[in-house]
PDB file of N, CA and C in Angstrom:
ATOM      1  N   UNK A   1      35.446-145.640  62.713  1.00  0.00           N
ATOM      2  CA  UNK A   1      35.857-146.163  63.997  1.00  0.00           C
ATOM      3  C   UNK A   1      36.180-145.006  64.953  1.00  0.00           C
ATOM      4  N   UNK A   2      35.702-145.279  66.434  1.00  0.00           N
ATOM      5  CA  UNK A   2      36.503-144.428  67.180  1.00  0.00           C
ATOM      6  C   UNK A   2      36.877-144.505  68.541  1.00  0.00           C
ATOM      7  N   UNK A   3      37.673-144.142  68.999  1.00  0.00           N
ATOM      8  CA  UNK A   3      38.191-144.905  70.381  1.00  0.00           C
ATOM      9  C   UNK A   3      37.411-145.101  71.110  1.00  0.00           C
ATOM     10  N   UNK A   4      37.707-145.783  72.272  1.00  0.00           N
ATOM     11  CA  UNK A   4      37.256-146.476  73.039  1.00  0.00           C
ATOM     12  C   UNK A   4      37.858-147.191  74.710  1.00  0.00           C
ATOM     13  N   UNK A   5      38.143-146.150  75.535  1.00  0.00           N
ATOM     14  CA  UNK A   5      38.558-146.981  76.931  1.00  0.00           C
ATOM     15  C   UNK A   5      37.838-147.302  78.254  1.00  0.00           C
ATOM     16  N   UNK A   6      37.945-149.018  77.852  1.00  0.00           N
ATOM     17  CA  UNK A   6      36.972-149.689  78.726  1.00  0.00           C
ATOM     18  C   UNK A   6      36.921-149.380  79.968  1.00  0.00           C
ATOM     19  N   UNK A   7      37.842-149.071  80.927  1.00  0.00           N
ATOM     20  CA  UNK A   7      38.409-148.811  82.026  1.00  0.00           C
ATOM     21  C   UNK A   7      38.856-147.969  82.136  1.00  0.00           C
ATOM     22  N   UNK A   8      39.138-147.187  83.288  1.00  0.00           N
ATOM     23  CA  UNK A   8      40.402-146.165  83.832  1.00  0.00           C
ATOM     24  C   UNK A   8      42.070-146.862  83.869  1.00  0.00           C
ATOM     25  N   UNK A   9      42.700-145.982  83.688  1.00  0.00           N
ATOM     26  CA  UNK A   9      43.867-147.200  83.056  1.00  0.00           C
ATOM     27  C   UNK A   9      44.307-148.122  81.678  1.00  0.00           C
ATOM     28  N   UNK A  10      43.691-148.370  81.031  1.00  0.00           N
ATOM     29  CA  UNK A  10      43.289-149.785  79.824  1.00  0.00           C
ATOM     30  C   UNK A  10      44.245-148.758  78.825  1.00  0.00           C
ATOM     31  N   UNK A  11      44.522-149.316  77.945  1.00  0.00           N
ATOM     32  CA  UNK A  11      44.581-148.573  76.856  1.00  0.00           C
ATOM     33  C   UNK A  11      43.047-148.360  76.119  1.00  0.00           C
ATOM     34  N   UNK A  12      43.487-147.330  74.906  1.00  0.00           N
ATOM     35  CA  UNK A  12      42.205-147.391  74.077  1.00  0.00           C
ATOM     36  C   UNK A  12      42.591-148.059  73.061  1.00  0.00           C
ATOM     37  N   UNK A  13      40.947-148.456  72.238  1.00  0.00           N
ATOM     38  CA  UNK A  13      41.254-149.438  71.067  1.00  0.00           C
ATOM     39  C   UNK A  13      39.673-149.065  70.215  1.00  0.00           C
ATOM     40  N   UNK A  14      40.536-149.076  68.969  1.00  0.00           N
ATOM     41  CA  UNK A  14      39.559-148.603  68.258  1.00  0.00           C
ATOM     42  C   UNK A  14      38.202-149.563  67.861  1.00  0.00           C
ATOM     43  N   UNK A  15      36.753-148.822  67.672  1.00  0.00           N
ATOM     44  CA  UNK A  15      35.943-149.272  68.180  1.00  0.00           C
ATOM     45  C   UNK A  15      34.553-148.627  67.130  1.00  0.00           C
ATOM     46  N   UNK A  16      33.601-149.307  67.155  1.00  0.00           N
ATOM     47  CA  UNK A  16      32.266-149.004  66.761  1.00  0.00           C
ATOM     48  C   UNK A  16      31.099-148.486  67.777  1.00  0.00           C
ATOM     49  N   UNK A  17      31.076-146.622  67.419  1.00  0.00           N
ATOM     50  CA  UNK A  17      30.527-146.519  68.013  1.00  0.00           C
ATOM     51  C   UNK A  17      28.888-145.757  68.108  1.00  0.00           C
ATOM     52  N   UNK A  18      27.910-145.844  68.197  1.00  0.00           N
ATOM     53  CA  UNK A  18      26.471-145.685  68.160  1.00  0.00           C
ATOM     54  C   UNK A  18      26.622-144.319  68.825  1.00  0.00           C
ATOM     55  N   UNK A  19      26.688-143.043  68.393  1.00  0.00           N
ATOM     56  CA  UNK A  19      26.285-141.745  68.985  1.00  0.00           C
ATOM     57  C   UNK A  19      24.879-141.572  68.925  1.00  0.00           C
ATOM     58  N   UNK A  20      24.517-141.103  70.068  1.00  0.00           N
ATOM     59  CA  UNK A  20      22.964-140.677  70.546  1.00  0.00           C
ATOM     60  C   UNK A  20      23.315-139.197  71.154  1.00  0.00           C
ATOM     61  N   UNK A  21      22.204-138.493  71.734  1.00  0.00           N
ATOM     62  CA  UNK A  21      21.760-137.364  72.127  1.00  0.00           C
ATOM     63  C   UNK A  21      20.509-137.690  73.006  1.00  0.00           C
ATOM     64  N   UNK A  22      21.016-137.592  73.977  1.00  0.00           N
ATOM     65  CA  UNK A  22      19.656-137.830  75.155  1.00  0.00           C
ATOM     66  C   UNK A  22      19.313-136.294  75.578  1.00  0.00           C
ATOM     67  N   UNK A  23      17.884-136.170  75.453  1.00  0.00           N
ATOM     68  CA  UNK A  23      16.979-135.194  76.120  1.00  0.00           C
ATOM     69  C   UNK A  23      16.195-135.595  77.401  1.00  0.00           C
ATOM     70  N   UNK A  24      15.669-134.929  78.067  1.00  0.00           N
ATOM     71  CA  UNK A  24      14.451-135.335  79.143  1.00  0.00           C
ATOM     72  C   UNK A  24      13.353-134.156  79.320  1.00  0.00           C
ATOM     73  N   UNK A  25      12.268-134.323  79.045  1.00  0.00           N
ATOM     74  CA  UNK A  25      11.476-132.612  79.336  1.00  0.00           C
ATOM     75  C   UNK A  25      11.104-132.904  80.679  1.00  0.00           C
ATOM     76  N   UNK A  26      11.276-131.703  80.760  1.00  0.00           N
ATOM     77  CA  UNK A  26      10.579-131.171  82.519  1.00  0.00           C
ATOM     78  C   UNK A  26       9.952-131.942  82.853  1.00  0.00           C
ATOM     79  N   UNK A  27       9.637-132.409  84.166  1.00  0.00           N
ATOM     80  CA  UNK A  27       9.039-133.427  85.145  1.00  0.00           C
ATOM     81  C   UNK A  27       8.993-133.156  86.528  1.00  0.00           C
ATOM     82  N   UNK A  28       8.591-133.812  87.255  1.00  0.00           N
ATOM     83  CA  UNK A  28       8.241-134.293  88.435  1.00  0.00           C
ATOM     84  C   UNK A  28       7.791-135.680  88.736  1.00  0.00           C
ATOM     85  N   UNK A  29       8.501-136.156  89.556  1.00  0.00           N
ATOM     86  CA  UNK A  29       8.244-137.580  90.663  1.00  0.00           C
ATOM     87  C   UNK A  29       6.594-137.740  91.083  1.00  0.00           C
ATOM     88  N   UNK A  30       5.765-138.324  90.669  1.00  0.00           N
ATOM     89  CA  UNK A  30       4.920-138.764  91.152  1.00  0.00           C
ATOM     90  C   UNK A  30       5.076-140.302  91.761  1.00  0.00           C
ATOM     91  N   UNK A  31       4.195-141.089  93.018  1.00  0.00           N
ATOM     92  CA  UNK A  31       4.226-142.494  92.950  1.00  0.00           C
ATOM     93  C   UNK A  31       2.797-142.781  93.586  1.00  0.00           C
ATOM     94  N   UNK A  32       2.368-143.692  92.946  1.00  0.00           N
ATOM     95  CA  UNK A  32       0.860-143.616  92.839  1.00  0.00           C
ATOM     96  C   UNK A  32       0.706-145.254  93.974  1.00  0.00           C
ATOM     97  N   UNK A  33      -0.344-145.544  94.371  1.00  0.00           N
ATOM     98  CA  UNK A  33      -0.776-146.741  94.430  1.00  0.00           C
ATOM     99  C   UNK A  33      -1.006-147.670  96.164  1.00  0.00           C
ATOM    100  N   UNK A  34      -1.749-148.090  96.161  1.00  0.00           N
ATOM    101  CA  UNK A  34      -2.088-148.841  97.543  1.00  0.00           C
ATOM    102  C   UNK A  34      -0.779-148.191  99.027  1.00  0.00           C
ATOM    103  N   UNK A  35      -0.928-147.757  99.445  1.00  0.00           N
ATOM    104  CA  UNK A  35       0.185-147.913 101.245  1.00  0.00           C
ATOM    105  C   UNK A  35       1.041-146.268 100.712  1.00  0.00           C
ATOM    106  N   UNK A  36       0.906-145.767  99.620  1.00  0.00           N
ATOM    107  CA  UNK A  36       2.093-144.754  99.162  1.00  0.00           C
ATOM    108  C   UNK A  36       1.157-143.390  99.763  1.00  0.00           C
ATOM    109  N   UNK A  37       2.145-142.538 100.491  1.00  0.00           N
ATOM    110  CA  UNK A  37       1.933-141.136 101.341  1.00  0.00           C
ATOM    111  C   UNK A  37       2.918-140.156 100.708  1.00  0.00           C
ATOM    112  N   UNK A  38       2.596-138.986 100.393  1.00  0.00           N
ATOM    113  CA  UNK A  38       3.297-138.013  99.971  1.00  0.00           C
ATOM    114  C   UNK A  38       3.219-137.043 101.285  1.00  0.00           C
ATOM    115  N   UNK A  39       4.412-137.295 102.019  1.00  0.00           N
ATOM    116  CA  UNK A  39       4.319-136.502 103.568  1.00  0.00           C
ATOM    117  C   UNK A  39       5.407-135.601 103.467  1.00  0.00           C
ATOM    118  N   UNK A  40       5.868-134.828 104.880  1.00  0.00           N
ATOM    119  CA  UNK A  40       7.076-133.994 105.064  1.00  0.00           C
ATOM    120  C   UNK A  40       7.791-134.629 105.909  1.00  0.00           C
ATOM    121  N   UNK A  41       8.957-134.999 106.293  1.00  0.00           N
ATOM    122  CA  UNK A  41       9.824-135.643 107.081  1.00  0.00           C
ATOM    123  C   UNK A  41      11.080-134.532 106.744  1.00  0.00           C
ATOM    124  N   UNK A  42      11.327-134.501 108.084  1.00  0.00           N
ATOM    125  CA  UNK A  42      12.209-133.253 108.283  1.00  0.00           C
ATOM    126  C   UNK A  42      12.877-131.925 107.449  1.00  0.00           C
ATOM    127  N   UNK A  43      11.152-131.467 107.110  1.00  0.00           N
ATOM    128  CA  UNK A  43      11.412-130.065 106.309  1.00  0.00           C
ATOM    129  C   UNK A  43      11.954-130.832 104.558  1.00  0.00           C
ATOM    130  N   UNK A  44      11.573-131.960 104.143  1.00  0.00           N
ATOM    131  CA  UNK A  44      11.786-132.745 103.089  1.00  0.00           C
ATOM    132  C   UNK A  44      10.513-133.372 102.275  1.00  0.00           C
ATOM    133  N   UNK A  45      10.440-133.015 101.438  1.00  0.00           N
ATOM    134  CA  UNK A  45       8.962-133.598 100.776  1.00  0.00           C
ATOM    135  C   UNK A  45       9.584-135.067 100.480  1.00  0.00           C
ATOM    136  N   UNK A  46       8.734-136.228 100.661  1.00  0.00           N
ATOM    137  CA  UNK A  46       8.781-137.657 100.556  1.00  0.00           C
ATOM    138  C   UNK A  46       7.495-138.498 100.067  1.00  0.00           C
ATOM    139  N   UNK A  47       7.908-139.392  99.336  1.00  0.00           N
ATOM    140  CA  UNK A  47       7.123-140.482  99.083  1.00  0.00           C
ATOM    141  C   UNK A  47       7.415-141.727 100.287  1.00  0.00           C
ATOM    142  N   UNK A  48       6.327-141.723 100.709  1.00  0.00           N
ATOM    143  CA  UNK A  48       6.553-143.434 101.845  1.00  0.00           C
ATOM    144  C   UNK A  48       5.740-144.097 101.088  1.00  0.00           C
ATOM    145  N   UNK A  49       6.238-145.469 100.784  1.00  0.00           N
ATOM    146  CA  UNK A  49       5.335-146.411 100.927  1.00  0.00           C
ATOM    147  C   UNK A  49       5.481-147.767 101.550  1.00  0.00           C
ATOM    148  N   UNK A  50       4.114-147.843 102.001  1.00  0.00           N
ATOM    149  CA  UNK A  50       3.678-148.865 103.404  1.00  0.00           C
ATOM    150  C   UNK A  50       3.702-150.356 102.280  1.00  0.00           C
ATOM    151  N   UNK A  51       4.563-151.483 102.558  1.00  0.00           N
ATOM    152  CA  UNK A  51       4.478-152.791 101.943  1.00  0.00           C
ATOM    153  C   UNK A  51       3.891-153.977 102.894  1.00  0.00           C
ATOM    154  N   UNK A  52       3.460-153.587 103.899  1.00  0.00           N
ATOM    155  CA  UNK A  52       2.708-154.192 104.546  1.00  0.00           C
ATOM    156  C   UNK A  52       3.459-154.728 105.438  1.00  0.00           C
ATOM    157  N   UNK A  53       3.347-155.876 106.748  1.00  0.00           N
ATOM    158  CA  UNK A  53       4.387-156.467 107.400  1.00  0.00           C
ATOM    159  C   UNK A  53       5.388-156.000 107.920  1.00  0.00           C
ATOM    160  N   UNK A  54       4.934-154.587 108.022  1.00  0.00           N
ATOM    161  CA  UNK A  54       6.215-153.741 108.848  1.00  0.00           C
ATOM    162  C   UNK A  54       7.201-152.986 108.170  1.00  0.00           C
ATOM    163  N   UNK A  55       7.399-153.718 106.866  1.00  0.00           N
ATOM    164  CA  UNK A  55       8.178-152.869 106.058  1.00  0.00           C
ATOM    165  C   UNK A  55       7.427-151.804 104.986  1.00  0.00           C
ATOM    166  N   UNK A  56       8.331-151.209 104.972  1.00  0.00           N
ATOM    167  CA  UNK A  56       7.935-149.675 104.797  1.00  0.00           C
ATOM    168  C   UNK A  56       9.682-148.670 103.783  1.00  0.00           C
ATOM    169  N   UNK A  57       9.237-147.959 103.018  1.00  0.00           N
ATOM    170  CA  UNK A  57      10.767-147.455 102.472  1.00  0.00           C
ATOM    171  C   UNK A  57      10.161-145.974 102.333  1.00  0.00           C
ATOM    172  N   UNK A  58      10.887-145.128 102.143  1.00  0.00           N
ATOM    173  CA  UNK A  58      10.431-143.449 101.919  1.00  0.00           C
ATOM    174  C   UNK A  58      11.420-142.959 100.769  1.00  0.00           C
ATOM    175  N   UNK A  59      10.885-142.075  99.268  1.00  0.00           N
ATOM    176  CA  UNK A  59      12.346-141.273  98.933  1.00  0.00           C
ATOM    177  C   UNK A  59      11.752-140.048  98.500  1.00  0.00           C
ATOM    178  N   UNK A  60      13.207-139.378  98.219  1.00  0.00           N
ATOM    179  CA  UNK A  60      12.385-138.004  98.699  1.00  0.00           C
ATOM    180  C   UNK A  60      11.999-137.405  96.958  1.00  0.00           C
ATOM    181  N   UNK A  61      11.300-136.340  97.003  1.00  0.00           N
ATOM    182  CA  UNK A  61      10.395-136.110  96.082  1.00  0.00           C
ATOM    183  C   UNK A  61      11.016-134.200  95.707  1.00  0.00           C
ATOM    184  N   UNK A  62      12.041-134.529  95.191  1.00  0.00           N
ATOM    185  CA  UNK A  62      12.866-133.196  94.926  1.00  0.00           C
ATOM    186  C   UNK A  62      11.784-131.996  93.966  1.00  0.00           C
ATOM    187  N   UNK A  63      10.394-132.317  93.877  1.00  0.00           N
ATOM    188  CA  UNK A  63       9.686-131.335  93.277  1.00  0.00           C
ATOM    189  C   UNK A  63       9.724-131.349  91.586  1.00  0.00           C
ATOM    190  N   UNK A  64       9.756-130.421  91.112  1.00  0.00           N
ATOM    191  CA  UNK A  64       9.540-129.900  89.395  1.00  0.00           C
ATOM    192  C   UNK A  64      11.485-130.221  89.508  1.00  0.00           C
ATOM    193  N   UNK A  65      11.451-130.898  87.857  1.00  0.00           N
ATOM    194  CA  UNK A  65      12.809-130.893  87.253  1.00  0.00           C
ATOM    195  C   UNK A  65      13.204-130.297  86.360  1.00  0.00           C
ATOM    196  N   UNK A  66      13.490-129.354  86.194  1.00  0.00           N
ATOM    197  CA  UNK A  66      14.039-128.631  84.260  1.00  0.00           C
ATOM    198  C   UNK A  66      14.315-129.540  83.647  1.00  0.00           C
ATOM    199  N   UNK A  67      14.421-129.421  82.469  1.00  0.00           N
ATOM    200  CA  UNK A  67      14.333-130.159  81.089  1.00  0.00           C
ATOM    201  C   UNK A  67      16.023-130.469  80.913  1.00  0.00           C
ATOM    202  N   UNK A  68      16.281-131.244  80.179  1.00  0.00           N
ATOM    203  CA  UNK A  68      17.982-131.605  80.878  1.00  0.00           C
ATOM    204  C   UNK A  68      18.166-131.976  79.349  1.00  0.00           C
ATOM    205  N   UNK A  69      19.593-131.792  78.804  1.00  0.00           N
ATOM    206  CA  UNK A  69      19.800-131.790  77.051  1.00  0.00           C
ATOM    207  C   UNK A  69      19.973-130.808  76.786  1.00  0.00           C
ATOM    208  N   UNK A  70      20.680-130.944  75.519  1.00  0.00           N
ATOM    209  CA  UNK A  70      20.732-132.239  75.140  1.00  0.00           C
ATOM    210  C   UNK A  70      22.203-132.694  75.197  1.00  0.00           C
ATOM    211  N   UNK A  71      22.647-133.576  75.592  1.00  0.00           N
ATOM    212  CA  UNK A  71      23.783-134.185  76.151  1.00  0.00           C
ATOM    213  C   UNK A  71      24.266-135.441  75.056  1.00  0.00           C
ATOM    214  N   UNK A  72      25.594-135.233  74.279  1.00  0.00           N
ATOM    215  CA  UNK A  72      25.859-136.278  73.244  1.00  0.00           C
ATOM    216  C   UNK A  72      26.616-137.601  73.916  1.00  0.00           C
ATOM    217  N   UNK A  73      25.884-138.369  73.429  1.00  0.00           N
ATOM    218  CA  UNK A  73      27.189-139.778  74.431  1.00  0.00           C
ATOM    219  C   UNK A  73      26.968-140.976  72.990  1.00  0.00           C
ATOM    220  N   UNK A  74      27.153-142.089  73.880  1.00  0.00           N
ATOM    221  CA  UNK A  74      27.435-142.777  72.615  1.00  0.00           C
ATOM    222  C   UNK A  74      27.230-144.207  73.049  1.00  0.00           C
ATOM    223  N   UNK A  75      26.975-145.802  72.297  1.00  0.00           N
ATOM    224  CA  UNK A  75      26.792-146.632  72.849  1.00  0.00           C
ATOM    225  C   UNK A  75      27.507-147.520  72.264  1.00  0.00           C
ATOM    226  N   UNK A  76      28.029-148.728  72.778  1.00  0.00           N
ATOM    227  CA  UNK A  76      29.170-149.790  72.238  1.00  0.00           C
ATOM    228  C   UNK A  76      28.094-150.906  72.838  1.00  0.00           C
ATOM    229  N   UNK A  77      28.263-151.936  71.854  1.00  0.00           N
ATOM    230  CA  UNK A  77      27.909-153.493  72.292  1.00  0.00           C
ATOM    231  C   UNK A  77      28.433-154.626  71.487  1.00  0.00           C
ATOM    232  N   UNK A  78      29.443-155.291  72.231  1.00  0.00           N
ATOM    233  CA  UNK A  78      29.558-156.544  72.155  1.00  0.00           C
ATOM    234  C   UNK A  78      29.645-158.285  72.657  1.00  0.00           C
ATOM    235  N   UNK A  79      29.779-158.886  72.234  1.00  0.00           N
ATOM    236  CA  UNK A  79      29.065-160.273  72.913  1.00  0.00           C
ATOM    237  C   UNK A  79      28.254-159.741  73.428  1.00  0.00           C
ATOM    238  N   UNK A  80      27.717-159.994  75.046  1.00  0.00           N
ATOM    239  CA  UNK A  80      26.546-159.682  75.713  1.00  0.00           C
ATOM    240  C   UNK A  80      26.881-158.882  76.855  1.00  0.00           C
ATOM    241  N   UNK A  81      27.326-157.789  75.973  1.00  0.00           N
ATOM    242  CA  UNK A  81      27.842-156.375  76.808  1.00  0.00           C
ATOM    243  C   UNK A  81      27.714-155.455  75.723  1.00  0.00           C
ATOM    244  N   UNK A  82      26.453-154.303  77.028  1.00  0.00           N
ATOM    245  CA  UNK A  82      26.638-153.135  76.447  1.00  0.00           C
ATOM    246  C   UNK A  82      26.965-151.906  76.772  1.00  0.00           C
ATOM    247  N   UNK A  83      27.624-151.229  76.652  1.00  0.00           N
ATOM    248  CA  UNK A  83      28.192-149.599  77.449  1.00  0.00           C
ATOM    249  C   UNK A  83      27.729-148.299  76.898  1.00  0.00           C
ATOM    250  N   UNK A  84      27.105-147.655  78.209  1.00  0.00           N
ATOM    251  CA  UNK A  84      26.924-146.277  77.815  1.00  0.00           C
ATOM    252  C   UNK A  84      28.137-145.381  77.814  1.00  0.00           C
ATOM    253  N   UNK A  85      28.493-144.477  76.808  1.00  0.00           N
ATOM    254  CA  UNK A  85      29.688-143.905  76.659  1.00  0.00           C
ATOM    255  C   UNK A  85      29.502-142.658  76.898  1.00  0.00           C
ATOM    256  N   UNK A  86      30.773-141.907  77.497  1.00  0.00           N
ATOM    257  CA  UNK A  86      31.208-140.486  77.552  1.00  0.00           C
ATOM    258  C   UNK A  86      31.474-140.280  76.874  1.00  0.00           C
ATOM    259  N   UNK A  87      31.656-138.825  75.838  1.00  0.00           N
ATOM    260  CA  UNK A  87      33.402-138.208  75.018  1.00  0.00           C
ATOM    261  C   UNK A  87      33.688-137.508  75.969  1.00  0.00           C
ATOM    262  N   UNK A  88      35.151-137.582  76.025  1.00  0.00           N
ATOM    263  CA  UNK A  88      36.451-136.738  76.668  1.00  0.00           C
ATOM    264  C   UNK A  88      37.090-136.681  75.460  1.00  0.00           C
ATOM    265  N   UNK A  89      37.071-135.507  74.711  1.00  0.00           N
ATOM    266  CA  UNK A  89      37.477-135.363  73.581  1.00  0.00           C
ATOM    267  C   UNK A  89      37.561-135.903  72.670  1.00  0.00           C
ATOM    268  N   UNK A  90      38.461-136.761  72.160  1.00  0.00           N
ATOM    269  CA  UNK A  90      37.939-137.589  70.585  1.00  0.00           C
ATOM    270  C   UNK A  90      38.054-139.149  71.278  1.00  0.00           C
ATOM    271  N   UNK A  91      38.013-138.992  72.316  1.00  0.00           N
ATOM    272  CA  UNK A  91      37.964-140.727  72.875  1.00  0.00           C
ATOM    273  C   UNK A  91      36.882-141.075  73.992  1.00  0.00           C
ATOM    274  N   UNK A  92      36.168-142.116  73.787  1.00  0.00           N
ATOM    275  CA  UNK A  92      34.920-142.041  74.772  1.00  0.00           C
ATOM    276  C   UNK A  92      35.200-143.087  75.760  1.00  0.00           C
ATOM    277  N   UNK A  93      34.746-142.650  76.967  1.00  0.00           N
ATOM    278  CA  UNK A  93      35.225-143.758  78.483  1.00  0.00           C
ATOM    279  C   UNK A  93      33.856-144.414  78.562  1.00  0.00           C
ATOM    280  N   UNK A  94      33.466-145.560  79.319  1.00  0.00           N
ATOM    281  CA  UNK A  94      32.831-146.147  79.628  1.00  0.00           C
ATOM    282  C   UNK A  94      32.340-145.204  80.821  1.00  0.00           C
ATOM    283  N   UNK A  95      30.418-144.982  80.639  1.00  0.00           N
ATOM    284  CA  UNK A  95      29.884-144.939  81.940  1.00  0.00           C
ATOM    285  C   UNK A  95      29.273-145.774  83.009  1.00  0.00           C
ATOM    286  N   UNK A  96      28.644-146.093  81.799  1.00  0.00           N
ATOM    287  CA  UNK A  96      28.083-147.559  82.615  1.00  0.00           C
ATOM    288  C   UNK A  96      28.489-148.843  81.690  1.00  0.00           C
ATOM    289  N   UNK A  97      27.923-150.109  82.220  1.00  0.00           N
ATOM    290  CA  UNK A  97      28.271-151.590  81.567  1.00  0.00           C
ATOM    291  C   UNK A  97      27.410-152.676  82.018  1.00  0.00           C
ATOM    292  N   UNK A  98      26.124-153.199  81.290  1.00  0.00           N
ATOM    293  CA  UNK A  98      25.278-153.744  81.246  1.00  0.00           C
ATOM    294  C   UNK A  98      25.893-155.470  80.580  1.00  0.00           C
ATOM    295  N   UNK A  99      25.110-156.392  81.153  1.00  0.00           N
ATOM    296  CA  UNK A  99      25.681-157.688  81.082  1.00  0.00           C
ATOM    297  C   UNK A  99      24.573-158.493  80.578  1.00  0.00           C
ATOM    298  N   UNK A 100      24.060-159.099  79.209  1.00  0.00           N
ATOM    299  CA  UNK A 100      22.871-160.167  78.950  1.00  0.00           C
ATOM    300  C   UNK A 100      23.310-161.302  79.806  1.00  0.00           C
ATOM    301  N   UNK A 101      22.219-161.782  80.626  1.00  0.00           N
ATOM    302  CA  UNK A 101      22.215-163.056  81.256  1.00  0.00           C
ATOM    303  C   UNK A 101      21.300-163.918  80.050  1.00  0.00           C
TER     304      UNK A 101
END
């Protein structure tokens, strides 16, 4: 078992928890497909893409990414909730919190 605080504030309570190690290798943003422009908008590399009817969205395209990892966290799920976890030392906080509909 090992701790566990759901919240900022909460107490902790001991808990089952799934340790992982997330990696990512090097990358870059591509977006492919019908109305999409890889332009410059104010000294900013961007993806636009055209959805037809006027609307239109742009984001920007930060180039090559270094390889990121490996980073230890950890995962909790119960009923139809699941949380990605931090450690802060021997007790892990909630990062995120996912809900089954």
């Amino acid at each position: 078992m090992t701790t566990l605080v759901n919240s900022a504030g909460s107490a902790s309570v001991p808990s089952k928890v799934d340790l992982i190690t997330l990696r990512a290798p090097a990358h870059a943003m591509k977006i492919e497909g019908p109305g999409v422009v890889r332009t410059i908008k104010n000294g900013q590399a961007q993806w636009c893409m055209d959805f037809g009817g006027g609307n239109s969205t742009c984001v920007h395209d930060d180039g090559p990414i270094a390889a990121q990892g490996p980073i230890s966290a950890g995962m909790h799920a119960t009923g139809n909730k699941m949380y990605t976890l931090l450690p802060s030392g021997s007790i892990y906080g909630v990062d995120e919190a996912y809900t089954k509909r």
